[in-house]
C-alpha atoms as a PDB file:
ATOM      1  CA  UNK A   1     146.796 241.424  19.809  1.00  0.00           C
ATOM      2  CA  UNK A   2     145.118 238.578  18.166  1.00  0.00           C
ATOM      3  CA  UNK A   3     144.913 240.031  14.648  1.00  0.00           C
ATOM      4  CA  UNK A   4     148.730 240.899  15.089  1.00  0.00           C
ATOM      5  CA  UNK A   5     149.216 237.146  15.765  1.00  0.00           C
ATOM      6  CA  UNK A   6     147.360 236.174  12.726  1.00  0.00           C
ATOM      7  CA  UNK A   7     149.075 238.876  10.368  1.00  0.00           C
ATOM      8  CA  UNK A   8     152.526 237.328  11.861  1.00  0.00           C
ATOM      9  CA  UNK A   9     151.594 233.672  11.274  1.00  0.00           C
ATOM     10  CA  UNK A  10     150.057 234.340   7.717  1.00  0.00           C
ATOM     11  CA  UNK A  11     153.401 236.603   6.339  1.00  0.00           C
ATOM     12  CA  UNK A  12     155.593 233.948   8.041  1.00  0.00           C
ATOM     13  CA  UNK A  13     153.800 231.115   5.798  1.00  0.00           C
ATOM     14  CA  UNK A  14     153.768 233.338   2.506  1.00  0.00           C
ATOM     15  CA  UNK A  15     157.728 233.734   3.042  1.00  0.00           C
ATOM     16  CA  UNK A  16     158.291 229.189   3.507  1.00  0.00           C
ATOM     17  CA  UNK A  17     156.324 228.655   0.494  1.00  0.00           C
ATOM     18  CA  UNK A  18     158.307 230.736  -1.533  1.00  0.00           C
ATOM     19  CA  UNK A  19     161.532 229.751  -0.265  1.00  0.00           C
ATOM     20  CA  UNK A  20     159.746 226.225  -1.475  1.00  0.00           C
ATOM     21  CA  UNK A  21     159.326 227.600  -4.714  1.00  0.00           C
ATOM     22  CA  UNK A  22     162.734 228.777  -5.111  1.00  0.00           C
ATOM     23  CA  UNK A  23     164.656 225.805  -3.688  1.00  0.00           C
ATOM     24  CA  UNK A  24     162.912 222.666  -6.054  1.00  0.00           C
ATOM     25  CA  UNK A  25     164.967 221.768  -9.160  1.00  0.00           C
ATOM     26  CA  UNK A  26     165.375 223.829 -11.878  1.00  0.00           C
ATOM     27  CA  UNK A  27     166.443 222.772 -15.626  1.00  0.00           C
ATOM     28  CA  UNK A  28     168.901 224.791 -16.474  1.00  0.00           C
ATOM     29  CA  UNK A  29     171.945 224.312 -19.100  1.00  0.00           C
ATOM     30  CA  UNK A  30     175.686 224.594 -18.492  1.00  0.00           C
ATOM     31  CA  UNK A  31     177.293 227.326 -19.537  1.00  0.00           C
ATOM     32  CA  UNK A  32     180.410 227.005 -17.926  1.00  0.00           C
ATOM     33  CA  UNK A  33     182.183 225.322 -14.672  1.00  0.00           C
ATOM     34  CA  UNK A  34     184.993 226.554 -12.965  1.00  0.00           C
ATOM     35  CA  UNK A  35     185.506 223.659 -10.433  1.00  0.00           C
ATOM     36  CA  UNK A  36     189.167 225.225  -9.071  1.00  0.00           C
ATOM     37  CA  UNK A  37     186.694 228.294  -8.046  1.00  0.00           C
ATOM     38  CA  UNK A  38     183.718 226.270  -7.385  1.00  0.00           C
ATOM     39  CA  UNK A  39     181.435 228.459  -9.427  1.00  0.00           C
ATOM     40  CA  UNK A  40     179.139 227.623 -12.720  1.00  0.00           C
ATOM     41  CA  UNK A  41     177.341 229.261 -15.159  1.00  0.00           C
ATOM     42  CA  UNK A  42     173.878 227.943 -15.747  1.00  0.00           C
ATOM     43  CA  UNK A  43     171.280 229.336 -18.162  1.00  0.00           C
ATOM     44  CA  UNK A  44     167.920 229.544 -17.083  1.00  0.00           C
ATOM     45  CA  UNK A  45     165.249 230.986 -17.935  1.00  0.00           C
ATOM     46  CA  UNK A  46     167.168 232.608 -20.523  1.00  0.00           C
ATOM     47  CA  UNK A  47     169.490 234.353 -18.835  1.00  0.00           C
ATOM     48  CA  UNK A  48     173.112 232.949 -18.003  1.00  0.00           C
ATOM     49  CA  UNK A  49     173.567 232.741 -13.506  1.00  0.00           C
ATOM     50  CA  UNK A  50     177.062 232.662 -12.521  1.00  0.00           C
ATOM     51  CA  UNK A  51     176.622 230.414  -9.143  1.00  0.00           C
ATOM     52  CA  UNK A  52     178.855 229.207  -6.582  1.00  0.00           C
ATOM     53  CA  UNK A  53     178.856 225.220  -5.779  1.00  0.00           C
ATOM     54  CA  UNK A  54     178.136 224.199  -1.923  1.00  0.00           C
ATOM     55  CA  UNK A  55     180.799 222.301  -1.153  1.00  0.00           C
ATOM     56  CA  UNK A  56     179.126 218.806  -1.547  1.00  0.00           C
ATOM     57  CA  UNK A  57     178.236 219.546  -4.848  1.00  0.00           C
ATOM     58  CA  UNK A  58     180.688 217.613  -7.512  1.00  0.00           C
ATOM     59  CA  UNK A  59     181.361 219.979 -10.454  1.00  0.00           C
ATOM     60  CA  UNK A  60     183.788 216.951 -12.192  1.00  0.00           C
ATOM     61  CA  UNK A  61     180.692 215.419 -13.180  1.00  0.00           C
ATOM     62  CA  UNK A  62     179.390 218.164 -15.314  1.00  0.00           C
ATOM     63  CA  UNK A  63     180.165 220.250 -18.256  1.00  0.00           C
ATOM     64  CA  UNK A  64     179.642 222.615 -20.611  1.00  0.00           C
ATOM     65  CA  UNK A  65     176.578 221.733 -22.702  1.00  0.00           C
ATOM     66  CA  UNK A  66     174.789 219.547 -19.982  1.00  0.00           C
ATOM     67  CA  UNK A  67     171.722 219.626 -19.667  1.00  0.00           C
ATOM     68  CA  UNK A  68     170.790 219.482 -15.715  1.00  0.00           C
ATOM     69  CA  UNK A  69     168.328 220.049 -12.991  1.00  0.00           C
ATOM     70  CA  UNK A  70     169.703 222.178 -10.560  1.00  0.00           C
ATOM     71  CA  UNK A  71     168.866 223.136  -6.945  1.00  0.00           C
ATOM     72  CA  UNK A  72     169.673 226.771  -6.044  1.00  0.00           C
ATOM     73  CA  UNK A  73     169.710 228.421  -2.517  1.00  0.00           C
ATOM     74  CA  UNK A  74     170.753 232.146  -2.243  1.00  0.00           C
ATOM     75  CA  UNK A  75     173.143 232.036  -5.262  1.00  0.00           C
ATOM     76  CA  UNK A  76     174.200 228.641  -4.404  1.00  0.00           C
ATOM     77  CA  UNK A  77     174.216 225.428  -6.400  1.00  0.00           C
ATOM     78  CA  UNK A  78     173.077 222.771  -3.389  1.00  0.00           C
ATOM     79  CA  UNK A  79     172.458 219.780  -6.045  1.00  0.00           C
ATOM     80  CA  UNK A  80     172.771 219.352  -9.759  1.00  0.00           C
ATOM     81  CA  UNK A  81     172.425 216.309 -11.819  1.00  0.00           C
ATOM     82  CA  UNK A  82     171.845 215.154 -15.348  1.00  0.00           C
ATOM     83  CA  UNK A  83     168.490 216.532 -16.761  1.00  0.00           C
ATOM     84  CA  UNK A  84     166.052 213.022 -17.401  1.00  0.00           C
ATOM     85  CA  UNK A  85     165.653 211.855 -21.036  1.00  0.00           C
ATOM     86  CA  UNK A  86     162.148 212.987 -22.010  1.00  0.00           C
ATOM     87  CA  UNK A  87     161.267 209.899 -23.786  1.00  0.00           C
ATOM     88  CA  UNK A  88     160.670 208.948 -27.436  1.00  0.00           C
ATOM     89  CA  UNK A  89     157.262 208.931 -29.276  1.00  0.00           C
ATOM     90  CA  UNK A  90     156.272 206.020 -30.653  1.00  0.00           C
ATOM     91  CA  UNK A  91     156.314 205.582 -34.343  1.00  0.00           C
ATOM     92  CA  UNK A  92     153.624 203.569 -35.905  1.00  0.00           C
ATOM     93  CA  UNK A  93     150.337 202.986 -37.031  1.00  0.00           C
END
């Protein structure tokens, strides 16, 4: 009974830490936004997602081109905002 315990507890942990993995901010590019529908099309990872927007989610602010970090929960955009500015090297001696 005990090792069925532990075989529970350990597959229950695997599964949260990569629902972790998959919820954190992705950079992804705009493809498209539909914000009538609520959907968008983000590339990532190469490949273009068509996603729908939680409701929260402001699609006004973005557009085709962006560049953004998006959060994405079971084929659903829960966050996106502008990608950061990776900053300039310095020039010099």
């Amino acid at each position: 009974m005990k090792k069925a315990a532990v075989v529970l507890a350990v597959a229950v942990l695997v599964v949260s830490l990569v629902s972790l993995a998959f919820a954190g901010g992705k950079m992804a590019m705009v493809k498209s936004v539909d914000a009538k529908a609520g959907s968008i099309v983000l590339t990532m990872d190469g490949k273009d997602v068509t996603l729908k927007a939680d409701k929260s989610v402001d699609l006004s602010k973005v557009k085709a081109g962006d560049k953004v970090e998006a959060t994405v929960e079971k084929d659903m955009v829960t966050s996106i905002k502008a990608a950061a500015a990776k900053p300039k090297a310095a020039v010099g001696c």
